[in-house]
N, C-alpha and C. Protein backbone atom coordinates (compact mmCIF):
# COMPACT_ATOMS: atom_id res chain seq x y z
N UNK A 1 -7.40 -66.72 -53.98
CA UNK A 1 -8.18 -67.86 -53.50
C UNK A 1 -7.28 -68.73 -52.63
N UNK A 2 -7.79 -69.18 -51.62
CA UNK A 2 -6.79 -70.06 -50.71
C UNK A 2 -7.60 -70.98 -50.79
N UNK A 3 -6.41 -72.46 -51.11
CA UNK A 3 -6.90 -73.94 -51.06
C UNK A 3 -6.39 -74.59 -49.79
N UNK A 4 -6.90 -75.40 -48.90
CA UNK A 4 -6.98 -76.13 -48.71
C UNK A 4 -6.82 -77.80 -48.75
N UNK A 5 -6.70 -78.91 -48.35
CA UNK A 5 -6.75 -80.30 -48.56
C UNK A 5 -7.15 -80.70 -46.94
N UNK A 6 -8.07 -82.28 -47.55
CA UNK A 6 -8.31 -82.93 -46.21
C UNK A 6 -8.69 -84.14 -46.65
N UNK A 7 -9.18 -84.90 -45.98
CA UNK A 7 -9.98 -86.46 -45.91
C UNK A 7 -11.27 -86.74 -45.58
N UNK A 8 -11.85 -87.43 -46.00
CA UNK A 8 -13.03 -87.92 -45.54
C UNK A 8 -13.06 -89.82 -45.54
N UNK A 9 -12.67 -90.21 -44.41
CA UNK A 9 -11.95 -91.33 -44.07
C UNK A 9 -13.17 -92.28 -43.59
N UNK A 10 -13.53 -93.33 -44.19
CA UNK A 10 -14.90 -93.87 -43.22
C UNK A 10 -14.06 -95.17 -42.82
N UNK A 11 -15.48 -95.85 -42.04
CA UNK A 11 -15.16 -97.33 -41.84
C UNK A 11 -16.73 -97.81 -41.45
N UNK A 12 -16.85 -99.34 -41.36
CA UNK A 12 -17.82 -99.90 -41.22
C UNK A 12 -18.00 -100.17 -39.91
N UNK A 13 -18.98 -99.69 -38.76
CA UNK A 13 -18.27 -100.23 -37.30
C UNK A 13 -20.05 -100.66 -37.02
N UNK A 14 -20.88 -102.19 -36.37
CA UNK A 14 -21.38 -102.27 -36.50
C UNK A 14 -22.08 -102.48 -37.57
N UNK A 15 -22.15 -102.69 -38.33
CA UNK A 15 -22.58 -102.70 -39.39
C UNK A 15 -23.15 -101.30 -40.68
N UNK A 16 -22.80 -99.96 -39.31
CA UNK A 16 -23.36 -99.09 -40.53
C UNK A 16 -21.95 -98.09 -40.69
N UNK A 17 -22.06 -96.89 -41.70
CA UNK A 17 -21.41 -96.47 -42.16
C UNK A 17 -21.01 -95.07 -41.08
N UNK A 18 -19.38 -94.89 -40.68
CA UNK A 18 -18.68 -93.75 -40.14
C UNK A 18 -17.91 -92.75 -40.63
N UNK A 19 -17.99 -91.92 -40.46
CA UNK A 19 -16.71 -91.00 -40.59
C UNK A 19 -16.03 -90.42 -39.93
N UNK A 20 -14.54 -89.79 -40.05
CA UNK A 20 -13.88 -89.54 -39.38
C UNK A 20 -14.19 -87.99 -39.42
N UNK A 21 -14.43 -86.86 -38.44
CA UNK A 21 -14.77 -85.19 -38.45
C UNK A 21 -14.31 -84.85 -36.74
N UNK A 22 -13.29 -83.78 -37.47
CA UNK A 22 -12.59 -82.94 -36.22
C UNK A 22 -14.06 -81.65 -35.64
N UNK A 23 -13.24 -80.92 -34.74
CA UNK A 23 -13.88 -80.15 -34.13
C UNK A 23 -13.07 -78.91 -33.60
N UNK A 24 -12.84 -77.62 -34.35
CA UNK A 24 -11.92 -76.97 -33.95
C UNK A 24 -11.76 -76.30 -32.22
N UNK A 25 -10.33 -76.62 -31.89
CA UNK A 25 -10.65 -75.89 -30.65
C UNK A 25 -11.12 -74.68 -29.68
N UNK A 26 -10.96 -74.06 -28.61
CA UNK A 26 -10.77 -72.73 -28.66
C UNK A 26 -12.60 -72.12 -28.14
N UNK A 27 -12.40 -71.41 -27.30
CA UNK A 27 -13.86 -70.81 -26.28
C UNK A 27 -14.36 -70.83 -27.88
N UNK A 28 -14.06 -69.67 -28.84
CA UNK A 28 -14.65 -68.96 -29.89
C UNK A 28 -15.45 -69.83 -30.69
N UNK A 29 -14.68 -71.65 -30.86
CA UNK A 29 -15.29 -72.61 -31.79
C UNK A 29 -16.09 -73.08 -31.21
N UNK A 30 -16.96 -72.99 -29.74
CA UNK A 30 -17.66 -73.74 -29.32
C UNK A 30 -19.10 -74.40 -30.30
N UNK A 31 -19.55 -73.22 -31.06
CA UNK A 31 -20.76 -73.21 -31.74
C UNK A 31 -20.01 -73.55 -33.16
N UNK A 32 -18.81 -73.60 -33.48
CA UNK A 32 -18.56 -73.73 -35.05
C UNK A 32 -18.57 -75.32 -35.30
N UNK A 33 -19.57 -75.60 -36.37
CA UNK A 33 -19.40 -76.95 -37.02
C UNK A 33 -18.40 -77.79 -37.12
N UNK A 34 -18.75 -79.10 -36.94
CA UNK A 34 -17.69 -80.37 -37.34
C UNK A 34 -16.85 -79.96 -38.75
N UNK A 35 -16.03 -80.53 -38.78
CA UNK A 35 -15.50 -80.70 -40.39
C UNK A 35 -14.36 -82.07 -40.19
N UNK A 36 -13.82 -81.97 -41.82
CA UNK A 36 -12.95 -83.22 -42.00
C UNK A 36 -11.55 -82.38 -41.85
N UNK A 37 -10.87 -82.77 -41.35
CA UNK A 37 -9.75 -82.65 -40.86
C UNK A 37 -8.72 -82.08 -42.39
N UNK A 38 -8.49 -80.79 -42.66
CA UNK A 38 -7.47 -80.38 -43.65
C UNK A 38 -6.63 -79.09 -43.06
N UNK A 39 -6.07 -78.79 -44.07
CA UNK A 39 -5.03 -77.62 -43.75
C UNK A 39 -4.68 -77.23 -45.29
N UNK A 40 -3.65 -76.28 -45.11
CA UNK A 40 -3.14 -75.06 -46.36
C UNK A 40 -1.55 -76.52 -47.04
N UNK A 41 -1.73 -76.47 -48.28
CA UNK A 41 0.01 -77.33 -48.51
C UNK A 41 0.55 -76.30 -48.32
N UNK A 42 1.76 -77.44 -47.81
CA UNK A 42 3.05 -76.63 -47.58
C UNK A 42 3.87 -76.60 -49.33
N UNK A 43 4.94 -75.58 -49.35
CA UNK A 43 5.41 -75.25 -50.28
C UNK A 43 6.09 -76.91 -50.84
N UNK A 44 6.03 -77.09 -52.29
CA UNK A 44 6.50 -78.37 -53.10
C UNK A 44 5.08 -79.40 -52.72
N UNK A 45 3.94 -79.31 -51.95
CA UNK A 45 3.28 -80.06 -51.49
C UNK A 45 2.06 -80.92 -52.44
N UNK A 46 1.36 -81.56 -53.04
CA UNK A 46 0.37 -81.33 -53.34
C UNK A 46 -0.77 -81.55 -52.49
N UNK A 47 -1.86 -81.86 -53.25
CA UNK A 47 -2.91 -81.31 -52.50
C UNK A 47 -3.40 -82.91 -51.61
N UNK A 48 -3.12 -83.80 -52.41
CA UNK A 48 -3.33 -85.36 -51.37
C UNK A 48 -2.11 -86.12 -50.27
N UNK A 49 -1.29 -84.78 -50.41
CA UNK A 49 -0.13 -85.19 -49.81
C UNK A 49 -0.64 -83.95 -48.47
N UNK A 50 -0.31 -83.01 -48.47
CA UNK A 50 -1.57 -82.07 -47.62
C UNK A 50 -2.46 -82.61 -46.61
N UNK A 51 -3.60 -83.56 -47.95
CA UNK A 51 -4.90 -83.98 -46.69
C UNK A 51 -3.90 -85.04 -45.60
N UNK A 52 -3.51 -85.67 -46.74
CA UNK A 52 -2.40 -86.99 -45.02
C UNK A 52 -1.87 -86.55 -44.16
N UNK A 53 -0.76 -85.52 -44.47
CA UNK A 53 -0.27 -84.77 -43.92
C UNK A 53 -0.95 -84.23 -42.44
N UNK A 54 -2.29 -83.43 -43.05
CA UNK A 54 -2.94 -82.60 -42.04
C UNK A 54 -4.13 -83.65 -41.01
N UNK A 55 -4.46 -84.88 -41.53
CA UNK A 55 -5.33 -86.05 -40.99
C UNK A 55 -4.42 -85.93 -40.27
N UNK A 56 -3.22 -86.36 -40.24
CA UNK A 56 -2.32 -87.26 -39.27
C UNK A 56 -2.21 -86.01 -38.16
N UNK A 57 -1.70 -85.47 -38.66
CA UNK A 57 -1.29 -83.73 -37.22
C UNK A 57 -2.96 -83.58 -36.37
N UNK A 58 -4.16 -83.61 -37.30
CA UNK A 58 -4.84 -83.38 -36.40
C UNK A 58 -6.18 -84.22 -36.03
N UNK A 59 -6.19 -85.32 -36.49
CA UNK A 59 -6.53 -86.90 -35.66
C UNK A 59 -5.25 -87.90 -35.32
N UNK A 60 -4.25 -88.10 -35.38
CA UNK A 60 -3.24 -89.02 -34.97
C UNK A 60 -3.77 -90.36 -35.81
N UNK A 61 -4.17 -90.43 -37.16
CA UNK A 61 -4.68 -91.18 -38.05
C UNK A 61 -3.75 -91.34 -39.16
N UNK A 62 -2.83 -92.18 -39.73
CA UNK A 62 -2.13 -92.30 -40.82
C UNK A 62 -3.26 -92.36 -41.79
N UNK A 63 -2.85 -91.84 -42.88
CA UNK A 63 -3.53 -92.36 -44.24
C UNK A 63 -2.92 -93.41 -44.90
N UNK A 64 -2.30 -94.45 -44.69
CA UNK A 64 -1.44 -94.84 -45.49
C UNK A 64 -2.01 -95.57 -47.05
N UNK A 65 -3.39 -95.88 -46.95
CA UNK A 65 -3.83 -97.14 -48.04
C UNK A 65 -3.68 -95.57 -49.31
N UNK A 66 -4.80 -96.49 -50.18
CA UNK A 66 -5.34 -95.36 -51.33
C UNK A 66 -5.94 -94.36 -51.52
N UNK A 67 -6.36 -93.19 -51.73
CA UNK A 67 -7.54 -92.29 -51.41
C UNK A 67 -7.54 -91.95 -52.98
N UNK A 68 -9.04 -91.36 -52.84
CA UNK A 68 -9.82 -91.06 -54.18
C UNK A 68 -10.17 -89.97 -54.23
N UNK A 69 -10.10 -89.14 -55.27
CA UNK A 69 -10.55 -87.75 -54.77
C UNK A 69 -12.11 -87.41 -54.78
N UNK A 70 -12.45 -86.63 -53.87
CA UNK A 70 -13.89 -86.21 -53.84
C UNK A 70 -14.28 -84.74 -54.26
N UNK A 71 -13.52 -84.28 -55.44
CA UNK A 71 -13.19 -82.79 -55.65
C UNK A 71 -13.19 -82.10 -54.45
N UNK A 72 -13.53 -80.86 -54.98
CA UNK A 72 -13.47 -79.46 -53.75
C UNK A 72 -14.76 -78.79 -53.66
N UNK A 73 -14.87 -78.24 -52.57
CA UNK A 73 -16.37 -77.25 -52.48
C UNK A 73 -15.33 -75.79 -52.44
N UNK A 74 -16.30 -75.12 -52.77
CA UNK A 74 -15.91 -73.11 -52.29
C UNK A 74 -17.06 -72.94 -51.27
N UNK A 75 -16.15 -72.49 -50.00
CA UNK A 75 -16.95 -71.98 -49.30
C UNK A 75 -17.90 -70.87 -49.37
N UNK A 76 -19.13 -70.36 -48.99
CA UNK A 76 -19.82 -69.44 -49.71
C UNK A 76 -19.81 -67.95 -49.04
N UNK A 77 -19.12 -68.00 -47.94
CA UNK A 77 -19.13 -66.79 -47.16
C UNK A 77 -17.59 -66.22 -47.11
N UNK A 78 -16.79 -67.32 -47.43
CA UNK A 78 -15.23 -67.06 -47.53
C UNK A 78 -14.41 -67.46 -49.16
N UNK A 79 -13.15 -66.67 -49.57
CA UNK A 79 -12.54 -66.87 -50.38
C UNK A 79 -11.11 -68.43 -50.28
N UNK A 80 -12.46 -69.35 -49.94
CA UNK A 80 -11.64 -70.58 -49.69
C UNK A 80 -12.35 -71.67 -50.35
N UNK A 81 -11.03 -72.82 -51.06
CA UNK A 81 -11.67 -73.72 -51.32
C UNK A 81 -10.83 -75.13 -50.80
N UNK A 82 -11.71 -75.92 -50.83
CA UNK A 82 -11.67 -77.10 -49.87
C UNK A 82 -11.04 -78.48 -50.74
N UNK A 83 -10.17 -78.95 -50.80
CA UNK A 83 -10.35 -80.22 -51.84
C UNK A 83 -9.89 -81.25 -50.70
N UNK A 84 -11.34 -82.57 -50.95
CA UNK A 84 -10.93 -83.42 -50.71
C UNK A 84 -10.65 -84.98 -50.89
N UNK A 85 -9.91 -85.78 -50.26
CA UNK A 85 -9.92 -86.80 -50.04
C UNK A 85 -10.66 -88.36 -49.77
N UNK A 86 -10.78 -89.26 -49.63
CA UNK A 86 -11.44 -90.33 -49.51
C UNK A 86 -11.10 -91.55 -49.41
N UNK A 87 -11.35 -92.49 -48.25
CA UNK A 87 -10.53 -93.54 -48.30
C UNK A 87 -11.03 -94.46 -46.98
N UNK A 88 -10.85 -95.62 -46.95
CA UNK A 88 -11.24 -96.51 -45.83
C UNK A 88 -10.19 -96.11 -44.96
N UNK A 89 -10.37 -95.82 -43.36
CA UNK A 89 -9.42 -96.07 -42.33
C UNK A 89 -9.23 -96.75 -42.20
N UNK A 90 -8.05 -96.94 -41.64
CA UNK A 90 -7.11 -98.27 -41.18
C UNK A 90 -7.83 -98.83 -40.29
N UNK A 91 -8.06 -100.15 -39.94
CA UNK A 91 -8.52 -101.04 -39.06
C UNK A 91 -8.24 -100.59 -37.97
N UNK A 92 -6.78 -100.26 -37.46
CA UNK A 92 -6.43 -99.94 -36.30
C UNK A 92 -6.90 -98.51 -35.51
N UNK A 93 -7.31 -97.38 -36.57
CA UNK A 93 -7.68 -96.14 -36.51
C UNK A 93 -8.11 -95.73 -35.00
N UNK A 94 -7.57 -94.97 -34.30
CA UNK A 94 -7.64 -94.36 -33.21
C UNK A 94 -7.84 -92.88 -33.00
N UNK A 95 -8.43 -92.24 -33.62
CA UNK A 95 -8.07 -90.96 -33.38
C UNK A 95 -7.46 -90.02 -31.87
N UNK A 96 -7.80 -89.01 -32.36
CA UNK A 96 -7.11 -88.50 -30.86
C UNK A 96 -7.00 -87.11 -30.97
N UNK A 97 -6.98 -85.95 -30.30
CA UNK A 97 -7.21 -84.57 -30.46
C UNK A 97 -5.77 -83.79 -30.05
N UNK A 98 -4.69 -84.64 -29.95
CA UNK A 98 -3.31 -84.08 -29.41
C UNK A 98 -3.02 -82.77 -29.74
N UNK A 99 -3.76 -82.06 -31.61
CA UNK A 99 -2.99 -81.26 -31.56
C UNK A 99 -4.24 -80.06 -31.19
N UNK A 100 -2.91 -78.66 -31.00
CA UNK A 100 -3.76 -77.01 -30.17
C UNK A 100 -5.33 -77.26 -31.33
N UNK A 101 -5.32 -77.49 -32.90
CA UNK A 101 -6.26 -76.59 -33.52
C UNK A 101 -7.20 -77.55 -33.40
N UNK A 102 -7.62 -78.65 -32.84
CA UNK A 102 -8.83 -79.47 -32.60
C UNK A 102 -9.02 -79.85 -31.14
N UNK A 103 -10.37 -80.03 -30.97
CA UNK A 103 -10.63 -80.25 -29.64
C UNK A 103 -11.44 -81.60 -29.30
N UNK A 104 -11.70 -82.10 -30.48
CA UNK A 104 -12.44 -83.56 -30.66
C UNK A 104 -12.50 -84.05 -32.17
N UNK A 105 -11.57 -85.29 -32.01
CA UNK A 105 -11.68 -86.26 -33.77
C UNK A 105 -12.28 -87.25 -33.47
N UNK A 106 -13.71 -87.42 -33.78
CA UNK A 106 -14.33 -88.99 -33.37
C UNK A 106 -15.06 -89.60 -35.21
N UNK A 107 -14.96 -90.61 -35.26
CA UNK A 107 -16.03 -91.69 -35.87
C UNK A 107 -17.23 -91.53 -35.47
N UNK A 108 -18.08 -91.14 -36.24
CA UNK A 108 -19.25 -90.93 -36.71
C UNK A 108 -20.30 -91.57 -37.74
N UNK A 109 -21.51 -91.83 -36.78
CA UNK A 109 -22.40 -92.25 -38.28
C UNK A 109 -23.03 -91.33 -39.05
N UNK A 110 -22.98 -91.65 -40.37
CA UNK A 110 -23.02 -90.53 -41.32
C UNK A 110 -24.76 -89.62 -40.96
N UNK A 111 -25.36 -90.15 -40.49
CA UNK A 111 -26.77 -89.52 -40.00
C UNK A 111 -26.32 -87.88 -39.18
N UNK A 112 -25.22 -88.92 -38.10
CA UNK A 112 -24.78 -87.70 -37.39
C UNK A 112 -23.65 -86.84 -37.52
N UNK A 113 -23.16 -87.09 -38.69
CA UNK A 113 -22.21 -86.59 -39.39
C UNK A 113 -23.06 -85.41 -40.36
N UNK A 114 -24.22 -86.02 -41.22
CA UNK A 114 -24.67 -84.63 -41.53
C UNK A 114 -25.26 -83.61 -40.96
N UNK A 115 -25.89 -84.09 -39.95
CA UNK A 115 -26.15 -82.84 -38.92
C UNK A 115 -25.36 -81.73 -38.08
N UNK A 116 -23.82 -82.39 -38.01
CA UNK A 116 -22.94 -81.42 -37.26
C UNK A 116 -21.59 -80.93 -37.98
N UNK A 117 -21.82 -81.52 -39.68
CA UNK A 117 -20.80 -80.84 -40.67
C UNK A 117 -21.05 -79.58 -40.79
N UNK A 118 -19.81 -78.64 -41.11
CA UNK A 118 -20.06 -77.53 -41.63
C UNK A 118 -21.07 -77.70 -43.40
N UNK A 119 -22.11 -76.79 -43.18
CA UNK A 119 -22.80 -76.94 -44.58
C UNK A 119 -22.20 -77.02 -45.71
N UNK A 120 -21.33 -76.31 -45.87
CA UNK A 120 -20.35 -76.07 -47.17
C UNK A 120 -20.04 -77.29 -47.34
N UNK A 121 -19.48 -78.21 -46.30
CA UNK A 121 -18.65 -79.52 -46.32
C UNK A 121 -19.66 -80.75 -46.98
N UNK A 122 -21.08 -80.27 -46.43
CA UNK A 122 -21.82 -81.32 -46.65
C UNK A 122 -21.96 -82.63 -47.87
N UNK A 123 -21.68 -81.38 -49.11
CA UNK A 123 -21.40 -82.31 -50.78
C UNK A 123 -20.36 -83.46 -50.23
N UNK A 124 -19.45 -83.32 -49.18
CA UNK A 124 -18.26 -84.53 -49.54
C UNK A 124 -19.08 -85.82 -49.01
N UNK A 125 -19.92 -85.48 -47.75
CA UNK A 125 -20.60 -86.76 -47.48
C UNK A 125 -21.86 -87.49 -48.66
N UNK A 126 -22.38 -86.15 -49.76
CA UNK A 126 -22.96 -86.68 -50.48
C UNK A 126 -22.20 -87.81 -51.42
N UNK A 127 -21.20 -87.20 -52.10
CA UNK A 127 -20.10 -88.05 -52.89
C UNK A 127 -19.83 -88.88 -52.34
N UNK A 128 -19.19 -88.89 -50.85
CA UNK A 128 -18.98 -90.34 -50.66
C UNK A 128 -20.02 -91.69 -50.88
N UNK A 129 -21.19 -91.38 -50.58
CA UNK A 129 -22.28 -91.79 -50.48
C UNK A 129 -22.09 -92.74 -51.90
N UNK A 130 -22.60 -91.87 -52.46
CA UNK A 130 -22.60 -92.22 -54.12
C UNK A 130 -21.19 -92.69 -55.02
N UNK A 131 -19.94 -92.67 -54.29
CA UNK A 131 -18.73 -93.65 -54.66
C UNK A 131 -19.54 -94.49 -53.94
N UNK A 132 -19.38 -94.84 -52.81
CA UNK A 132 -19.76 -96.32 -51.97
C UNK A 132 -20.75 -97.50 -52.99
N UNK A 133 -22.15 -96.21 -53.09
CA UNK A 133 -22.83 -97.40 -53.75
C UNK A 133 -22.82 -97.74 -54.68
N UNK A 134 -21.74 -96.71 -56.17
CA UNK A 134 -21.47 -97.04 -57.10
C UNK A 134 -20.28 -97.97 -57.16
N UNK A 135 -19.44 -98.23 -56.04
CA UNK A 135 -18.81 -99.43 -56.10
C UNK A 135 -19.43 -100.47 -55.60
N UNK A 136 -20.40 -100.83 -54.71
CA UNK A 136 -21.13 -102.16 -54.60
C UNK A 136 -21.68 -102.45 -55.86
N UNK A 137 -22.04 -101.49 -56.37
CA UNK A 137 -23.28 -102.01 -58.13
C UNK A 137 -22.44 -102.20 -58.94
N UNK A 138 -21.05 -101.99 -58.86
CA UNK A 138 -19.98 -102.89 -59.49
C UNK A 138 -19.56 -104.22 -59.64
């Protein structure tokens, strides 16, 4: 089984809710779905050290605050599983597509975030959902 780590990073812009979702590069990815920005740990790594790690290489986004975990999905067509991350972006948050394996990291409203996630990915925008409003009813 190969794991994975990534983020699912929002912010409030306007008043409604964003997220942060790469876009892999490359003729072949033209038609392949959005996702949240992860990669494989490196050896001694764990798995929330990973998602920062791989946010930062491929949006130019520090993670620096807290993140929460949003477990993992298994992909259903591949022997991969996904664990991720969660956390407000930094105020300053800029993304940017510098590196070869993405071709677009933008902020997104979650409307249009579920329409152009990979399906598999979709549960993390549900969870976030449901942290968010279970911390306002706090």
């Amino acid at each position: 089984m190969m794991n994975s780590a990534g983020t699912l990073l929002y912010r409030c812009f306007e008043g409604r809710l964003e997220v942060l979702l790469i876009h892999p590069s490359g003729r072949c990815h033209r038609r392949t779905p959005w996702g949240i920005p992860k990669g494989e740990p490196d050896e001694n790594e764990d798995f929330e050290q990973a998602a920062r790690r791989e946010t930062l290489e491929e949006t130019g986004v520090a993670t620096t605050g807290q993140l929460r975990s949003l477990g993992f999905i298994q992909y259903h067509k591949a022997s991969k599983r996904v664990h991720c991350f969660t956390g407000p972006a930094p105020a300053d948050a800029l993304p940017n597509h510098e590196c070869w394996e993405v071709d677009r990291a933008e902020f997104m409203p979650l409307e249009k975030a579920r329409r152009l996630i990979h399906p598999d990915q979709r549960p993390f925008l549900d969870r976030l959902e449901a942290l968010l409003a279970q911390a306002q009813d706090a």
